[in-house]
Protein backbone atom coordinates (compact mmCIF):
# COMPACT_ATOMS: atom_id res chain seq x y z
CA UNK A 1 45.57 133.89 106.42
CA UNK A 2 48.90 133.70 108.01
CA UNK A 3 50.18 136.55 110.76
CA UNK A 4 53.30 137.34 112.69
CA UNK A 5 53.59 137.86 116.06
CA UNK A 6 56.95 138.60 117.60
CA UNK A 7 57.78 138.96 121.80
CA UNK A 8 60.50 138.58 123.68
CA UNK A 9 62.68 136.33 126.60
CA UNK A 10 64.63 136.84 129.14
CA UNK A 11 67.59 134.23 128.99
CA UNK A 12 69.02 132.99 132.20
CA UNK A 13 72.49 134.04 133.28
CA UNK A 14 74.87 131.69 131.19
CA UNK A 15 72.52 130.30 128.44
CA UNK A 16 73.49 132.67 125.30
CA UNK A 17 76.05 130.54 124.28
CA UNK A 18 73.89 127.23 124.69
CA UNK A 19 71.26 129.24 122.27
CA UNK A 20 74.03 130.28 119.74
CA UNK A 21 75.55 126.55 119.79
CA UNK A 22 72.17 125.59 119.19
CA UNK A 23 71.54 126.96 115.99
CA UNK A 24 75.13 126.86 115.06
CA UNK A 25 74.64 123.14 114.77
CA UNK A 26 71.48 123.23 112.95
CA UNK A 27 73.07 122.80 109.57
CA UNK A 28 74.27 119.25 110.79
CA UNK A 29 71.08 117.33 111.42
CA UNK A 30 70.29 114.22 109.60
CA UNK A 31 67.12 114.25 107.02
CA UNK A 32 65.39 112.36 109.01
CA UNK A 33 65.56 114.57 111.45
CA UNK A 34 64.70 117.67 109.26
CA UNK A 35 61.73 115.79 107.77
CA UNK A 36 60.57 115.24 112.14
CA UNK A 37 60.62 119.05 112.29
CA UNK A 38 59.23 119.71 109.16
CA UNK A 39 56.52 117.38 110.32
CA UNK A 40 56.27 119.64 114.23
CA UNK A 41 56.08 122.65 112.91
CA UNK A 42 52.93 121.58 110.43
CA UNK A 43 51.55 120.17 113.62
CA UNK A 44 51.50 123.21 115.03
CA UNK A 45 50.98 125.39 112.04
CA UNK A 46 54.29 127.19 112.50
CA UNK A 47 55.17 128.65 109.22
CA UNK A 48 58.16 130.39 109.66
CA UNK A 49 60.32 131.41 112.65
CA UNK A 50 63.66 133.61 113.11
CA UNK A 51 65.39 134.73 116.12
CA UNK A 52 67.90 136.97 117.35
CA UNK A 53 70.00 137.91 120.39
CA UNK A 54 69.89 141.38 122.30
CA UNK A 55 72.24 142.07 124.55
CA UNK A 56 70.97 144.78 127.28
CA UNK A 57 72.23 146.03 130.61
CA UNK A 58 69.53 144.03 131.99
CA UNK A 59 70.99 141.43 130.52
CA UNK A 60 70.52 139.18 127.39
CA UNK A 61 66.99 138.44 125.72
CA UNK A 62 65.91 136.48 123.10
CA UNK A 63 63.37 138.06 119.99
CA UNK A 64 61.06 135.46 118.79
CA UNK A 65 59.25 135.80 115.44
CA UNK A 66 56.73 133.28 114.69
CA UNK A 67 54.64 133.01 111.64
CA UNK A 68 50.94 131.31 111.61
CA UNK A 69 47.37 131.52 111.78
CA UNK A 70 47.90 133.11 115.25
CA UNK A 71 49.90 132.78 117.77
CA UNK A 72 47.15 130.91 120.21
CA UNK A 73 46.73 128.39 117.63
CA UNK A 74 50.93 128.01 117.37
CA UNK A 75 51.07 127.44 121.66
CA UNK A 76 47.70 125.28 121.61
CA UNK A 77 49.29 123.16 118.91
CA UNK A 78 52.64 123.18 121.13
CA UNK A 79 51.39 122.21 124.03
CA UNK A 80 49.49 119.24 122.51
CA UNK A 81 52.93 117.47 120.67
CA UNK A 82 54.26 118.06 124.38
CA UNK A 83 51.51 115.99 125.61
CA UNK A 84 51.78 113.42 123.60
CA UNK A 85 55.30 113.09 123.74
CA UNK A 86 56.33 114.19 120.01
CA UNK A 87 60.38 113.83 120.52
CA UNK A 88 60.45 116.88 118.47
CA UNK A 89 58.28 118.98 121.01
CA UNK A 90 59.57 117.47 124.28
CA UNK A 91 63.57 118.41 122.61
CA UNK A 92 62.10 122.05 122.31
CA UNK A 93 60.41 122.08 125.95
CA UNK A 94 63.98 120.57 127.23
CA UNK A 95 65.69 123.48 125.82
CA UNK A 96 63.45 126.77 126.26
CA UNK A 97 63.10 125.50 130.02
CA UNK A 98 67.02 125.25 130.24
CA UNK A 99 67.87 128.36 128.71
CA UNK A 100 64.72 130.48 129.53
CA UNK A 101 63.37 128.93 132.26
CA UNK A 102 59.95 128.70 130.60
CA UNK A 103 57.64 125.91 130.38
CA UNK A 104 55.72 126.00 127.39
CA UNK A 105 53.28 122.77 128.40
CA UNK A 106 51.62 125.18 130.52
CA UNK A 107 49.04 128.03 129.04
CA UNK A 108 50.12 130.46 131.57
CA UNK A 109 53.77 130.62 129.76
CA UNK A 110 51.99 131.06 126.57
CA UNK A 111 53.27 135.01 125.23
CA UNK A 112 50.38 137.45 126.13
CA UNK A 113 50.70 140.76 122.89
CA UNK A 114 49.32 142.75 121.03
CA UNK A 115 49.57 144.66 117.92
CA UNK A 116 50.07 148.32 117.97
CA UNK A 117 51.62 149.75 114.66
CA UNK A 118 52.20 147.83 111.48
CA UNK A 119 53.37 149.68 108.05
CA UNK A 120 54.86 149.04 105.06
CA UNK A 121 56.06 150.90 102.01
CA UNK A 122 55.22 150.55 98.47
CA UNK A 123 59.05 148.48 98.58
CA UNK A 124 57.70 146.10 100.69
CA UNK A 125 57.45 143.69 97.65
CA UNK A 126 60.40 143.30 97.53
CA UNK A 127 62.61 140.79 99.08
CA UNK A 128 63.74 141.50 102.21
CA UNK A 129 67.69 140.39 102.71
CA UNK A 130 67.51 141.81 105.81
CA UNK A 131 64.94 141.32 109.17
CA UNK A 132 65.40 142.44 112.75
CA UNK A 133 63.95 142.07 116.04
CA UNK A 134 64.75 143.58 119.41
CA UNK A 135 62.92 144.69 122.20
CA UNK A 136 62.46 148.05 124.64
CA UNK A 137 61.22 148.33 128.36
CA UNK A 138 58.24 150.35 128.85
CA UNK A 139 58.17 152.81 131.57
CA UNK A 140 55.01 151.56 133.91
CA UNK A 141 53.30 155.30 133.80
CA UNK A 142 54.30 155.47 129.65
CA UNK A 143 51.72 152.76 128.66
CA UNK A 144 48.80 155.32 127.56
CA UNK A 145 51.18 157.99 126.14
CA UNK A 146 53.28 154.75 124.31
CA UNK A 147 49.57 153.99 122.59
CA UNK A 148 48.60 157.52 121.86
CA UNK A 149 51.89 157.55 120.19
CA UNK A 150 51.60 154.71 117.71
CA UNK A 151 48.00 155.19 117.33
CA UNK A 152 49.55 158.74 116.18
CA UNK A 153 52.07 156.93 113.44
CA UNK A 154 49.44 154.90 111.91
CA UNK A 155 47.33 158.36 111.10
CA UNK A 156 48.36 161.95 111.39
CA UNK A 157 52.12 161.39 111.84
CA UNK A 158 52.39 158.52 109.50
CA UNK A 159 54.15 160.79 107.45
CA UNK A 160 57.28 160.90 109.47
CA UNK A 161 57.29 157.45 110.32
CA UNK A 162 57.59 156.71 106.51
CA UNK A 163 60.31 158.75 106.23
CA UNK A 164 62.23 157.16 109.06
CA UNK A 165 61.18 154.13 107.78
CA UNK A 166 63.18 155.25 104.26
CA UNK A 167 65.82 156.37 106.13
CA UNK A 168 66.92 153.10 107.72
CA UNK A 169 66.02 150.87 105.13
CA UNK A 170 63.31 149.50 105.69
CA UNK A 171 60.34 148.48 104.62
CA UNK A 172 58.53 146.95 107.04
CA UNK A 173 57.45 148.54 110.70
CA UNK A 174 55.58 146.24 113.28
CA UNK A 175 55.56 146.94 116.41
CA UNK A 176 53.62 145.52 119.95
CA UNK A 177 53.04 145.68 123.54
CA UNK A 178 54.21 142.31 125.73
CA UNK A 179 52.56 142.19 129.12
CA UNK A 180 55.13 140.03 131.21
CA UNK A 181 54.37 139.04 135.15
CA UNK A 182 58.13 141.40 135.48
CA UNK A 183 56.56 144.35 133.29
CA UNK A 184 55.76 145.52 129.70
CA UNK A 185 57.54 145.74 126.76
CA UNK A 186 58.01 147.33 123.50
CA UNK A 187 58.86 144.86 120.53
CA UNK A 188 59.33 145.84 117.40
CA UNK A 189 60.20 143.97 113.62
CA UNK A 190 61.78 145.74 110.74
CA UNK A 191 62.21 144.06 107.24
CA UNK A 192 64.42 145.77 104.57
CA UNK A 193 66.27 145.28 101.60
CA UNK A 194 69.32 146.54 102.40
CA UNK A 195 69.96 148.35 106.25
CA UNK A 196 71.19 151.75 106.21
CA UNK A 197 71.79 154.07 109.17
CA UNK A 198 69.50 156.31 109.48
CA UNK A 199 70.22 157.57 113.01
CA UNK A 200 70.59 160.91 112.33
CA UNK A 201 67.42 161.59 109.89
CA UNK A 202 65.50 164.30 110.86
CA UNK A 203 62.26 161.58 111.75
CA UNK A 204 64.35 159.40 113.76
CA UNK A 205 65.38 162.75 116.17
CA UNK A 206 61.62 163.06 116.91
CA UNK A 207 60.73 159.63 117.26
CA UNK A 208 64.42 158.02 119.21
CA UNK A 209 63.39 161.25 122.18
CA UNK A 210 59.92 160.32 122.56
CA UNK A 211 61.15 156.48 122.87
CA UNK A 212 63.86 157.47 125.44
CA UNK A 213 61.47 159.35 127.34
CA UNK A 214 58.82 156.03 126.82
CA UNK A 215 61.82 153.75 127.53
CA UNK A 216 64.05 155.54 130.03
CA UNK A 217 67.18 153.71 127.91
CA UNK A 218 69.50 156.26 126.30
CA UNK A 219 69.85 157.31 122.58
CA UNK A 220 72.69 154.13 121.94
CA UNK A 221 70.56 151.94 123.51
CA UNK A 222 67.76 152.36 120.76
CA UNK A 223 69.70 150.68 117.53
CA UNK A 224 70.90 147.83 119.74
CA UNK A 225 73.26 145.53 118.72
CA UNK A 226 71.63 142.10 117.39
CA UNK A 227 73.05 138.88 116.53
CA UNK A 228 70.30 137.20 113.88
CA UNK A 229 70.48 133.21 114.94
CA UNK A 230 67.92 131.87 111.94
CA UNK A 231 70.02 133.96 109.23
CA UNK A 232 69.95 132.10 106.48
CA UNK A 233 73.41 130.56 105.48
CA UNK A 234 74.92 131.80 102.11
């Protein structure tokens, strides 16, 4: 049974554009080359992936979304092609340790998360045209209330959630908890077919103070701006 598992990156000072020329020029690799990936990512038993950029006042980060058996098995298989010197692997170590600074031969880097809230509505069948990613700091002395509070949407205020949920669009809610040696953080997915703005729902009013107060970011901070780098091309 495949999963998803989504975290987040801090990118170094100067590397967004590297990342956005980087899948910018996806479209013009060779099939040979496309069949070497295609080859990598059943290697590793990567079955889908999609990114996106967040800019912050912190700075940028990247939103990973990786789809597998789970996400141990994804950075086991990883480190292995890196090993052994796939040219595929060692091109992807190159460039996350460039423009993240991380080196993904060693377990240590491997993304450390775990799943706090997933939902989906009866509409989750069908397709979704649109996904999103982003990320929120947690507050060090939040972490228990932040749990209590998602444990909370997944039973007696599930309710609300859904309605949010209807209200922007979507269809899909995951959310989890990143431990990072520089602090925690909040990641969430959505999946919908068509986004709406839903900011001022009556749901979203509850929910958006309880994150600020989670968070300390302010209201405009919650519906960040993201720029989706695996979109797929019309």
């Amino acid at each position: 049974m495949m999963g998803r598992y989504c975290y987040c990156s801090k990118v170094l000072p100067g590397k967004t554009a590297t990342i956005k020329e980087h899948w910018q020029n996806k479209g013009d690799q060779t099939a040979e080359v496309h069949a070497e990936e295609i080859a990598f990512f059943n290697a590793i038993k990567l079955t889908s992936f999609d990114s996106w950029i967040q800019p912050t006042a912190q700075g940028d980060f990247m939103i990973h979304c990786l789809e597998g058996p789970s996400l141990q098995e994804i950075f086991k298989g990883l480190r292995e092609q890196i090993a052994i010197k796939n040219p595929v692997a060692l091109k992807l170590h190159a460039f996350y340790l460039d423009v993240l600074g991380k080196d993904y031969s060693l377990l240590e880097t491997e993304p450390k998360i775990e799943l706090l809230m997933d939902l989906s509505l009866p509409s989750a069948r069908v397709h979704a045209k649109c996904k999103w990613g982003h990320c929120y700091p947690l507050l060090t002395d939040k972490e228990q209330e932040h749990r209590q509070f998602r444990k909370e949407a997944m039973g007696t205020k599930k309710t609300r959630h859904e309605a949010t949920m209807r209200a922007f669009g979507s269809t899909r809610l995951s959310v989890w908890l990143q431990h990072t040696p520089n602090g925690k953080y909040i990641i969430g997915y959505n999946e919908a077919g068509d986004k709406k703005q839903g900011q001022d729902s009556e749901g979203w009013k509850d929910i958006s103070a309880i994150l600020m107060d989670h968070t300390g970011l302010p209201f405009d901070q919650l519906s960040p701006t993201l720029e989706w780098l695996t979109q797929p091309k019309n």
